[in-house]
Protein backbone atom coordinates (compact mmCIF):
# COMPACT_ATOMS: atom_id res chain seq x y z
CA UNK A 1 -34.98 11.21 -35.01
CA UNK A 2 -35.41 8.49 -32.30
CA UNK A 3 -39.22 7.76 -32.26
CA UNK A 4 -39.34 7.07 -28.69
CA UNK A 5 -37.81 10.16 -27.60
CA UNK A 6 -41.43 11.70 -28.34
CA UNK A 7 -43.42 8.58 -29.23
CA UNK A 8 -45.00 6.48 -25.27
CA UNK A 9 -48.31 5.04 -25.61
CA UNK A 10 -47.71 3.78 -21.88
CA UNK A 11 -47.61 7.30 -20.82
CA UNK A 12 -50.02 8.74 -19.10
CA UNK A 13 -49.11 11.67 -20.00
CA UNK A 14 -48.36 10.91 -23.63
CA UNK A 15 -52.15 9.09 -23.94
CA UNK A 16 -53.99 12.23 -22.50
CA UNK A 17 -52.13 14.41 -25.35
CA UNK A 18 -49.77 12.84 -28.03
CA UNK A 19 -50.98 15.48 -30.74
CA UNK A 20 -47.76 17.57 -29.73
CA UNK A 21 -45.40 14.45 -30.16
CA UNK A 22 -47.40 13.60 -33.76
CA UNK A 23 -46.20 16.84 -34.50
CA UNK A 24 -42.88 16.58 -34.14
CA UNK A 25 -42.90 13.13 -35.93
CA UNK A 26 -44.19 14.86 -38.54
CA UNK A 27 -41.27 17.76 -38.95
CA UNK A 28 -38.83 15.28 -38.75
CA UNK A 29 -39.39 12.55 -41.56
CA UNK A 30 -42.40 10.50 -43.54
CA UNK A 31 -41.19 7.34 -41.35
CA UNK A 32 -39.93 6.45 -38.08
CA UNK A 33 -38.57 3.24 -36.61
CA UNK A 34 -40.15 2.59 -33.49
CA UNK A 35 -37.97 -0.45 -31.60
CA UNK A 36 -40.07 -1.18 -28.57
CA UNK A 37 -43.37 -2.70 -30.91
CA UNK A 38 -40.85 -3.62 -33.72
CA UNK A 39 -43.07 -1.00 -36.16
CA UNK A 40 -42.47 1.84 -38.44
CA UNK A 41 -44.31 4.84 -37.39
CA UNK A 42 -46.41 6.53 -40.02
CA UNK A 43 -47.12 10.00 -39.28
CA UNK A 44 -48.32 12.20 -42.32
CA UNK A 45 -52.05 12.39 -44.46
CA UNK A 46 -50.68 11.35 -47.42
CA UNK A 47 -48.77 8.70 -46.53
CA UNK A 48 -51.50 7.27 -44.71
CA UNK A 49 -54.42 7.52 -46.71
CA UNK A 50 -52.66 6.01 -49.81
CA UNK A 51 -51.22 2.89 -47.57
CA UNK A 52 -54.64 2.34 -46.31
CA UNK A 53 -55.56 2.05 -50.12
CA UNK A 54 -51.97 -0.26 -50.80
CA UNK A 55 -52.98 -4.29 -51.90
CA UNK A 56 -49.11 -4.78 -51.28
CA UNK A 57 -50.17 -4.02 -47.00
CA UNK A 58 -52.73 -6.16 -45.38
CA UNK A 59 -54.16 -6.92 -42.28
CA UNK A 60 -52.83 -10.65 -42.04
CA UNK A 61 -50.62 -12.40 -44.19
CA UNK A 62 -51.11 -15.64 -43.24
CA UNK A 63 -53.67 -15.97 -46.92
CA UNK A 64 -50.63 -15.64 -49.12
CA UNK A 65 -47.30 -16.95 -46.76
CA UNK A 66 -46.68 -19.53 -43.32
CA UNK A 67 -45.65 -17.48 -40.09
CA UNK A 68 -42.18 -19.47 -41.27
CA UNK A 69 -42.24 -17.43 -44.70
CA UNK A 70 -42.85 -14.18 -43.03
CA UNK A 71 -40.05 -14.79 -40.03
CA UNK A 72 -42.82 -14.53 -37.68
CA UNK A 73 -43.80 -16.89 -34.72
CA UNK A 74 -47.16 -18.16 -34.31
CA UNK A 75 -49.23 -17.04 -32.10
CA UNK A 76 -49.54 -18.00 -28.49
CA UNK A 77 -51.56 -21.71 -28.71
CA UNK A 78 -52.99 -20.36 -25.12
CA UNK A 79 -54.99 -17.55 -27.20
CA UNK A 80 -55.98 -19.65 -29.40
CA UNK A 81 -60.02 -18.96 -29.24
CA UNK A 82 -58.81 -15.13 -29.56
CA UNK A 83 -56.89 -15.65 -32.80
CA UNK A 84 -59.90 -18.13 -34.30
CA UNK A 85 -62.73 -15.51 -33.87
CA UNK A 86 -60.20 -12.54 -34.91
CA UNK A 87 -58.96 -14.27 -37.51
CA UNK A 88 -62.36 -15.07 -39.76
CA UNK A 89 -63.78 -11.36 -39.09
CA UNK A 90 -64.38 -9.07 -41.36
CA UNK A 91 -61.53 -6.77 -40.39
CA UNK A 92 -58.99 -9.11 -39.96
CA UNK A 93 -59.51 -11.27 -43.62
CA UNK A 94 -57.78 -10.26 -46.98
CA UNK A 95 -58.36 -11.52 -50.62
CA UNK A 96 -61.37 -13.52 -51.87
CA UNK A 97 -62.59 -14.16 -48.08
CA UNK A 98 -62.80 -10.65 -47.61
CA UNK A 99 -64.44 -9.57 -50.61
CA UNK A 100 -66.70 -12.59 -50.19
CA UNK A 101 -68.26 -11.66 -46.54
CA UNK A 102 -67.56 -8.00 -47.03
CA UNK A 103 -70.44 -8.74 -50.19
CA UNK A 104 -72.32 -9.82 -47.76
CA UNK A 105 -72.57 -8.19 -44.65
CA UNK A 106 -72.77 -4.80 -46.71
CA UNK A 107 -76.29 -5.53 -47.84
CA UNK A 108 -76.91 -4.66 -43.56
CA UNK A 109 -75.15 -1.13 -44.02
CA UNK A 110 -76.79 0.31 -47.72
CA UNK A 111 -77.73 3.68 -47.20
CA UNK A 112 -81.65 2.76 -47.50
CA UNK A 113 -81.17 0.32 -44.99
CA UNK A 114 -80.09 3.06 -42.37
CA UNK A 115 -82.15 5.56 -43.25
CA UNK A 116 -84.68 2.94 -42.18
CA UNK A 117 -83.05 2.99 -39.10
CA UNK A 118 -83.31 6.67 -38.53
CA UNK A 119 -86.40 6.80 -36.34
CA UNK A 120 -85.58 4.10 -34.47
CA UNK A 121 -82.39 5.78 -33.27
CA UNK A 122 -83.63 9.10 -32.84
CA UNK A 123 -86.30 7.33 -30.48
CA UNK A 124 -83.35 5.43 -28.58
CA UNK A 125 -81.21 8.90 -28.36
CA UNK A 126 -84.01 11.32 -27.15
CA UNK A 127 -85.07 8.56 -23.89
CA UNK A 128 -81.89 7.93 -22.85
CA UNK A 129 -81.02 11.53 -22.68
CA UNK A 130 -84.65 12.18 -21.42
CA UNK A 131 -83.58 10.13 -18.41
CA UNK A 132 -80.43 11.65 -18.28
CA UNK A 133 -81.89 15.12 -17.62
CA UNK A 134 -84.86 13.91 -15.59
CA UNK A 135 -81.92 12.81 -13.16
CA UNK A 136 -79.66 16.00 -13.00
CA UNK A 137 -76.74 14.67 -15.06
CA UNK A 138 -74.66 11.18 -14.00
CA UNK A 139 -72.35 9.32 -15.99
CA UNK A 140 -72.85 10.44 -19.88
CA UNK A 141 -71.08 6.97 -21.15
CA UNK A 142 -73.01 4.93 -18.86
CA UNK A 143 -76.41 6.49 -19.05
CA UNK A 144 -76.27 7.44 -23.04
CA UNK A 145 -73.25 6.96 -24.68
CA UNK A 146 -72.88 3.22 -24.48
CA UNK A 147 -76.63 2.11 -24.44
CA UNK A 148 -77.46 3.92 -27.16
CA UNK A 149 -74.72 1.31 -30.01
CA UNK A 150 -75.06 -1.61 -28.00
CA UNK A 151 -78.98 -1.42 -28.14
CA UNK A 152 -78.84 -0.25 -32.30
CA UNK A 153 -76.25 -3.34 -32.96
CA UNK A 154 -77.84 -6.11 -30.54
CA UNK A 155 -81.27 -5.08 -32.67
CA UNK A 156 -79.82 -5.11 -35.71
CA UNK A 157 -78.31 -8.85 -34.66
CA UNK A 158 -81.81 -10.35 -33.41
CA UNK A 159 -80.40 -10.63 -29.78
CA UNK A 160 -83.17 -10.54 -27.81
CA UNK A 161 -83.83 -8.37 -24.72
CA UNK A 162 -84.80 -11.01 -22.55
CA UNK A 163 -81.36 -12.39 -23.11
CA UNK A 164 -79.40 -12.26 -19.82
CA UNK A 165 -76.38 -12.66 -22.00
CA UNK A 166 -77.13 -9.29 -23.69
CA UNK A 167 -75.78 -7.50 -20.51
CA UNK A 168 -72.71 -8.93 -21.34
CA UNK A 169 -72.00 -7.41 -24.69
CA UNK A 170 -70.37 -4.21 -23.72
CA UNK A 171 -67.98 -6.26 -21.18
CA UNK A 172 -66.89 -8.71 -23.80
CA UNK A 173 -66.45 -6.11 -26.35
CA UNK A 174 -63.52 -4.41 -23.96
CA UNK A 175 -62.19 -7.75 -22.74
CA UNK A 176 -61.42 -8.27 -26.69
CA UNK A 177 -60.76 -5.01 -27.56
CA UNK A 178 -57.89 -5.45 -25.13
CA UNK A 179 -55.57 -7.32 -27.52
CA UNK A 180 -55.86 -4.21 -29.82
CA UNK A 181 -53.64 -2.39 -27.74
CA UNK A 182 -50.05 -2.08 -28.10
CA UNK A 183 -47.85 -5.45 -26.24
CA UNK A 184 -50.45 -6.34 -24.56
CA UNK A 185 -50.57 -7.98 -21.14
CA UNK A 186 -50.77 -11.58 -20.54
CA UNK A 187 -53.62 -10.65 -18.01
CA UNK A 188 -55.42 -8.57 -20.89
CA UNK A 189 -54.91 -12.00 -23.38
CA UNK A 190 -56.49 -14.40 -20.59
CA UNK A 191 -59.32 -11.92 -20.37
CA UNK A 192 -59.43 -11.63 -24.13
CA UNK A 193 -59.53 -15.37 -24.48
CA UNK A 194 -62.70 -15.84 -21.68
CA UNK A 195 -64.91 -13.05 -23.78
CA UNK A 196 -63.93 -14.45 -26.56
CA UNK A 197 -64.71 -18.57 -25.37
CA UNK A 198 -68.40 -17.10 -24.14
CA UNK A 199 -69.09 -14.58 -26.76
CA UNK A 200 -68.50 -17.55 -29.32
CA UNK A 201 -70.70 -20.08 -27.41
CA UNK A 202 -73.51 -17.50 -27.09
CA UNK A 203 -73.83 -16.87 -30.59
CA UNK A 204 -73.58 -20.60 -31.66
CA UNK A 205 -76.51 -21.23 -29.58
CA UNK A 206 -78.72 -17.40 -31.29
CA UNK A 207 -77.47 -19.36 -34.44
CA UNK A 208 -78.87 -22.80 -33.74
CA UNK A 209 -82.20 -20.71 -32.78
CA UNK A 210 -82.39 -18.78 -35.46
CA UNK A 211 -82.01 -22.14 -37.85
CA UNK A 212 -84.97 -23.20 -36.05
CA UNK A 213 -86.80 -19.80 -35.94
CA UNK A 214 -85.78 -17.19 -38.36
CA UNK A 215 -86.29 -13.87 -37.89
CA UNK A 216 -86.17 -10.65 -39.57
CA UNK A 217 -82.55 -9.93 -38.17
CA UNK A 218 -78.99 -10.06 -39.59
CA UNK A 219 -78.09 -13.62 -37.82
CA UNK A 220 -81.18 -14.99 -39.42
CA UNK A 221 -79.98 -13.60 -43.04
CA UNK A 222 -76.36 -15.20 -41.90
CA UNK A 223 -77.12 -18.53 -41.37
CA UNK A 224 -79.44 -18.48 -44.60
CA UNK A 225 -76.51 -18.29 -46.37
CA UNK A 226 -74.57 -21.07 -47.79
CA UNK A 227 -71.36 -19.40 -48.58
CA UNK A 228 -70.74 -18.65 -44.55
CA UNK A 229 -69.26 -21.59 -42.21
CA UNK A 230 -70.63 -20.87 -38.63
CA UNK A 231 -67.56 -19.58 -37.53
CA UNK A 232 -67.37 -16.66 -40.38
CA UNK A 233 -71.06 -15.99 -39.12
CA UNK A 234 -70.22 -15.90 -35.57
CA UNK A 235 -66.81 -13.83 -35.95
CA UNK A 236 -68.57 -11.18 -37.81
CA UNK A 237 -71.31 -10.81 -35.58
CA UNK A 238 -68.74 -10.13 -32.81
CA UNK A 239 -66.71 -7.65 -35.21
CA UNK A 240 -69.93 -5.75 -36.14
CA UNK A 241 -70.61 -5.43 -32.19
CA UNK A 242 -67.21 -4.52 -31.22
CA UNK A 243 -66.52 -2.11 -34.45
CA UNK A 244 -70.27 -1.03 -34.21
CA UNK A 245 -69.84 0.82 -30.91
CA UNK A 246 -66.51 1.39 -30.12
CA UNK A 247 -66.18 4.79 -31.94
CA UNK A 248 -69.60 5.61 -31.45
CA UNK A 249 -69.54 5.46 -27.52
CA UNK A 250 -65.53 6.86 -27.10
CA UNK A 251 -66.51 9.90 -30.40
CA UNK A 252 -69.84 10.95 -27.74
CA UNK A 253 -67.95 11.24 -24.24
CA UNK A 254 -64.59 12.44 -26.34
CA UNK A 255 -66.79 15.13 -28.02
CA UNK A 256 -69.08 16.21 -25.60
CA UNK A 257 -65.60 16.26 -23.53
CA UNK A 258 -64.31 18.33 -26.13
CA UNK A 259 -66.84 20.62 -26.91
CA UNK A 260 -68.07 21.45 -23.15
CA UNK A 261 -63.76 22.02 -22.54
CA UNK A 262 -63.28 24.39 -25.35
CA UNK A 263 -66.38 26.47 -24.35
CA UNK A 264 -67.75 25.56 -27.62
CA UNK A 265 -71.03 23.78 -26.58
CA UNK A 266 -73.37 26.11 -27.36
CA UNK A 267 -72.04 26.57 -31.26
CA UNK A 268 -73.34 23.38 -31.63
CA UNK A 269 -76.39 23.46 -33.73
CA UNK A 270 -78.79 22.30 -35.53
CA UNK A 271 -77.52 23.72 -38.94
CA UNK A 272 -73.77 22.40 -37.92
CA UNK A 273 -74.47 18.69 -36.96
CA UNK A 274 -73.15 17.33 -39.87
CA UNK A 275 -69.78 19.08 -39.92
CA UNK A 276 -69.37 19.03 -36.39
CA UNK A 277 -70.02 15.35 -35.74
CA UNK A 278 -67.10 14.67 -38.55
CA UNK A 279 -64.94 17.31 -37.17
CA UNK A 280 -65.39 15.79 -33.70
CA UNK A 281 -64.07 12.35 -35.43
CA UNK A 282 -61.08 14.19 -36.85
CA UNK A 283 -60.26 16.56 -34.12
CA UNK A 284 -59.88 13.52 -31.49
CA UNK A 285 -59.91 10.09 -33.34
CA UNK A 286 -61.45 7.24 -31.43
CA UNK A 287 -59.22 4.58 -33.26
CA UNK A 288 -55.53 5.97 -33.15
CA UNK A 289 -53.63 3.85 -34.74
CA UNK A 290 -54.54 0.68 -37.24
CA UNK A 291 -51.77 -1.94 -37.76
CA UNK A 292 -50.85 -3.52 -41.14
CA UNK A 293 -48.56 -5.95 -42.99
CA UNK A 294 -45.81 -5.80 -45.75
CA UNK A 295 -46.81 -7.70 -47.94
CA UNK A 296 -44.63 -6.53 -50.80
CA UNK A 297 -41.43 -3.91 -50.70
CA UNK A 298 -42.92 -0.59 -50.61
CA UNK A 299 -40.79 2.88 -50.24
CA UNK A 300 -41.85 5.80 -48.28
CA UNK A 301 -39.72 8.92 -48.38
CA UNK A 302 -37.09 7.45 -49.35
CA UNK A 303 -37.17 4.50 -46.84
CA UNK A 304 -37.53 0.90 -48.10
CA UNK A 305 -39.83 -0.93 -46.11
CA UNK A 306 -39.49 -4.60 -46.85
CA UNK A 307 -42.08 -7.86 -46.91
CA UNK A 308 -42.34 -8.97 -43.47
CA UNK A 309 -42.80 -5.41 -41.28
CA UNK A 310 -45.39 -4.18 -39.63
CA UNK A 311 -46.62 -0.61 -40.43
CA UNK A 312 -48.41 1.24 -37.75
CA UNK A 313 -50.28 4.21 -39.72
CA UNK A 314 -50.92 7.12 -37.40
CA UNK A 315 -54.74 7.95 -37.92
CA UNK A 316 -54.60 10.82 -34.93
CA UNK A 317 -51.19 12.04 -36.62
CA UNK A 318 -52.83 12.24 -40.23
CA UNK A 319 -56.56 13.91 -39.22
CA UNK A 320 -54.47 16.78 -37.58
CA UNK A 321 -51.47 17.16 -39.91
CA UNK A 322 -51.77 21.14 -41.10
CA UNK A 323 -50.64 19.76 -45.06
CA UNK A 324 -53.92 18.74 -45.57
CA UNK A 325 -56.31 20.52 -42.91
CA UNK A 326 -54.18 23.49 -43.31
CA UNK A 327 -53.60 25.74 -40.39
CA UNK A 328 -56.15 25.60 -38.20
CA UNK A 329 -55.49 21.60 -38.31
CA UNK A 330 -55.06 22.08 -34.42
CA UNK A 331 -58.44 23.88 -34.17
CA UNK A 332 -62.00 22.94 -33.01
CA UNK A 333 -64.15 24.41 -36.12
CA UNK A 334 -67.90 22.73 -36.36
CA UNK A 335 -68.11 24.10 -39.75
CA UNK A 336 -65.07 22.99 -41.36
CA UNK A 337 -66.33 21.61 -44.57
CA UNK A 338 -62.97 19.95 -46.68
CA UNK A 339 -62.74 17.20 -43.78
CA UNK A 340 -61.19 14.42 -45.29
CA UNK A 341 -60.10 12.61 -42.15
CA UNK A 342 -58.96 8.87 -42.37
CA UNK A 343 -60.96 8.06 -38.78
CA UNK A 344 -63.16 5.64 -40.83
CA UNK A 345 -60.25 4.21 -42.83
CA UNK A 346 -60.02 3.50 -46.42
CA UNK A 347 -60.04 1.16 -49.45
CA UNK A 348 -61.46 -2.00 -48.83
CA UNK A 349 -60.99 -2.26 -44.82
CA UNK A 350 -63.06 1.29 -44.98
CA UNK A 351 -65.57 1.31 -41.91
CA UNK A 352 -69.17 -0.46 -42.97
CA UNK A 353 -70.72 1.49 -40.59
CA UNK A 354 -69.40 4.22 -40.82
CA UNK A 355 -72.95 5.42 -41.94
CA UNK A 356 -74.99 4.25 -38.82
CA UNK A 357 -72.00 5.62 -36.68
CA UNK A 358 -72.74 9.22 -38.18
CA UNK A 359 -76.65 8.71 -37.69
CA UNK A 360 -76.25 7.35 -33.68
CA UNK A 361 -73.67 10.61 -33.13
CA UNK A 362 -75.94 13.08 -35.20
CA UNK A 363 -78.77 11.87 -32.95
CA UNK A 364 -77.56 11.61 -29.73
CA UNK A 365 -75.55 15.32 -29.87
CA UNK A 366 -78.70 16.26 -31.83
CA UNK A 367 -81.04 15.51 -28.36
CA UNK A 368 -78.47 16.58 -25.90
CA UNK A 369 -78.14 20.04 -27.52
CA UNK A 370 -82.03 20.19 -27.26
CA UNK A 371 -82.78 18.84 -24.04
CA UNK A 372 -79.43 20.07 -21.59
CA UNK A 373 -78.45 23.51 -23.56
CA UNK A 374 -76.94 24.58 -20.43
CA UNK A 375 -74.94 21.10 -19.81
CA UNK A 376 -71.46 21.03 -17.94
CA UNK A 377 -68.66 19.19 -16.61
CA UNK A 378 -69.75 18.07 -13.05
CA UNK A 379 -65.32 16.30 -12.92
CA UNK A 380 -62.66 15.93 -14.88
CA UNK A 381 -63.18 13.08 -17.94
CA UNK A 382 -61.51 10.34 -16.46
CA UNK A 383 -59.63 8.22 -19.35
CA UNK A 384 -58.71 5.21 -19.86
CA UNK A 385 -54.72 3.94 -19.94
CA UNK A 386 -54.94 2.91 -23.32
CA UNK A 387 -53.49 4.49 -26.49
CA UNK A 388 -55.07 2.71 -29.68
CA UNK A 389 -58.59 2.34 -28.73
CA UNK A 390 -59.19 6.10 -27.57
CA UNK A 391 -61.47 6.28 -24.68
CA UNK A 392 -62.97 7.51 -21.03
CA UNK A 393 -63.80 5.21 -18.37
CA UNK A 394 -66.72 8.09 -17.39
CA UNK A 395 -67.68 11.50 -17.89
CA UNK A 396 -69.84 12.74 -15.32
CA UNK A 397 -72.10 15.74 -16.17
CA UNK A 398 -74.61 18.33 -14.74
CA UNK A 399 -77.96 19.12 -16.32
C-alpha cells in the first residue's frame, strides 16, 4: 500500500484523527515506505516496542560513523546552536555518553526522590485549580495545565522565581520543540535557533551562580560533578524542561478533552486514577511518533531495512493496535488494567520521568474531579497544526 494515500501529518484533518489511517497501516503490512520524510512507517505493538529496545537503531549515529559514512548531509551550519544543545542531551546521545549522564541525572528521578515530591505537587495542583474554580472556568492549559510542570521542573532545577527569565521557559520549550516536527519550516528552525541561543546563555549564567552559591537543586548537583562539561549540564537541563512538561501539559487538556467528550467525566474516580491516568496516555499519546537510526541491517516482516534509514515508530499506531489491547483497543476504559502502552518509550531512551509525569497527572485530575465535579466544555479544544508533539493551543472550560 502507498503510505501517503492514508498517512498526512500536514492535514488538518489527518492531525485531529489519524487513529483510522493507523488502522489501515496496520491491515496492510508491518512496514511502509513513506517518500515525502524519506522514512519507513512503523505501525504495529510488537514491532515497535522491540525496536525501541534494538542497540542496532539509535537516536544519532554520528558516535559510531561521519554524516559522509551514513550518506547523510550535515546539518544546516545556520542551526547550528539547535544541533549543539540537541545534540549533548540526554535524549539525543547513544553509547558510553548516554549511559554516563543517564547515571547521573537518574539519581533526580528514584522513586524516593518523587515520592518526596508528592506533597509539594498535590499543593501546586489543588491552588491552581482552586483559582480555576474561584473564576468560573478559563483556559485549563493556561490556568493549570502548563503551570503546574513548568513550576515542578523550574523547582526541581533551582531557577528561581524572581527570575524574569523563568517566564520564558514554556515559550522556549515550543520554539525548540518545533524542530521535532516533521520537515520543518525554515521559520520554525530560526525560532528554534533564538530559544535555543537564550535558553543556553541563561543557564550558563544559573551555572556560574550556582558555582558560586550552591544550592540544594539539580544544577547545583550538575556542576558538582566532574564528569559533565558545561554544555552536557546545560543541554540536559533544557531536555529535562522540555521532556518534563510536554506530555504532562498536552496528556491534561488531551484527557480532560477526552474524558468531558466521551461523557465519561464523572467515572473518573478516586479508586480509578491510576488506570485512568495511563489509559489517558495510551488512548491519545502526547508524543506520536519518535524517530530513530539504522544503525545495523535489521528485517521487519520480511522487509530489509538497511544501515543508513530512518525509522519512524508509530507510538499512537502501537498504544491502539487491537493485537495487543485486544478489542476494545479503540475504547475509553479507566479501568483497563494490562496497559502496556509504549507512550513512555522503552529500553534505554525509556522516559526518566515518566514517574513525576504520573504523580503531576494523578494530582491535577485528582483535584479537578474534587473541586469542578460538574466541569464542561465552555468551546471546542482548539489544537494545534502539529502531528508529532500532540497538543491544544487552549481548552476553555466552565466550572
Amino acid at each position: 500500500m502507498d503510505a501517503a494515500a492514508v498517512f498526512d501529518p500536514w492535514s488538518p484533518e489527518f492531525v485531529a484523527d489519524p487513529y483510522p489511517a493507523y488502522a489501515r497501516l496496520r491491515e496492510t503490512g508491518r512496514v511502509h515506505w513513506y517518500g515525502r520524510t524519506r522514512q519507513w512507517l512503523v505501525p504495529h505493538h510488537a514491532d515497535v516496542s522491540a525496536l525501541l529496545r534494538d542497540r542496532r537503531l539509535g537516536r544519532t549515529y554520528t558516535h559510531r560513523f561521519t554524516h559522509e559514512e551514513f550518506g547523510r548531509e550535515a546539518p544546516d551550519p545556520r542551526h547550528e546552536p539547535f544541533h549543539t544543545l540537541n545534540d549533548h542531551g540526554l535524549l539525543d546521545l547513544e553509547g558510553a555518553d548516554h549511559a554516563r549522564i543517564r547515571r547521573l541525572v537518574s539519581r533526580a528521578f528514584t522513586p524516593r526522590t518523587v515520592e518526596r515530591l508528592a506533597p509539594t505537587v498535590r499543593e501546586l495542583a489543588d491552588g491552581l485549580v482552586a483559582e480555576l474554580v474561584a473564576a468560573g472556568g478559563g483556559d485549563l492549559q493556561a490556568a493549570v495545565a502548563e503551570p503546574l510542570p513548568v513550576a515542578v521542573i523550574a523547582a526541581m532545577l533551582g531557577i528561581p522565581e524572581s527570575d524574569e527569565e523563568r517566564a520564558m521557559l514554556r515559550p522556549w520549550s515550543a520554539a525548540i520543540c518545533g524542530m521535532f516536527e516533521l520537515n520543518p519550516s525554515e521559520e520554525t528552525a530560526r525560532a528554534a535557533v533564538r530559544a535555543s541561543v537564550d535558553f543556553s546563555d541563561y543557564l550558563r549564567r544559573l551555572i556560574a551562580r550556582r558555582r558560586s552559591d550552591p544550592g540544594d537543586d539539580l544544577v547545583s548537583a550538575l556542576v558538582g560533578v566532574e564528569e559533565l562539561t558545561e554544555q552536557e549540564s546545560v543541554s540536559t537541563c533544557v531536555l529535562l524542561l522540555n521532556a518534563g512538561h510536554e506530555a504532562t501539559v498536552n496528556t491534561t487538556v488531551g484527557g480532560v478533552g477526552t474524558l468531558l467528550r466521551h461523557d465519561a467525566w464523572p467515572s473518573l474516580s478516586a479508586g480509578n486514577l491510576s488506570t485512568a491516568v495511563d489509559e489517558l496516555l495510551r488512548y491519545d499519546t502526547p508524543l506520536q511518533m519518535f524517530e530513530r537510526w539504522v544503525l545495523d541491517d535489521i528485517e521487519v516482516g520480511g522487509t530489509v531495512i538497511p544501515r543508513g534509514a530512518q525509522v519512524a515508530l508509530l507510538l499512537g499506531s502501537a498504544n491502539r493496535d487491537p493485537a495487543r489491547f485486544g478489542p476494545t483497543a479503540d475504547a475509553l476504559d479507566l479501568t483497563r488494567a494490562d496497559n502496556p502502552h509504549v507512550t513512555f518509550g522503552a529500553g534505554i531512551h525509556y522516559c526518566l520521568g515518566a514517574p513525576l509525569a504520573r504523580l503531576e497527572l494523578g494530582a491535577v485530575f485528582r483535584a479537578l474531579r474534587e473541586r469542578a465535579p460538574g466541569l464542561r466544555l465552555a468551546a471546542d479544544p482548539v489544537r494545534k497544526p502539529g502531528y508529532v508533539i500532540r497538543g491544544f493551543e487552549s481548552l476553555l472550560v466552565e466550572v
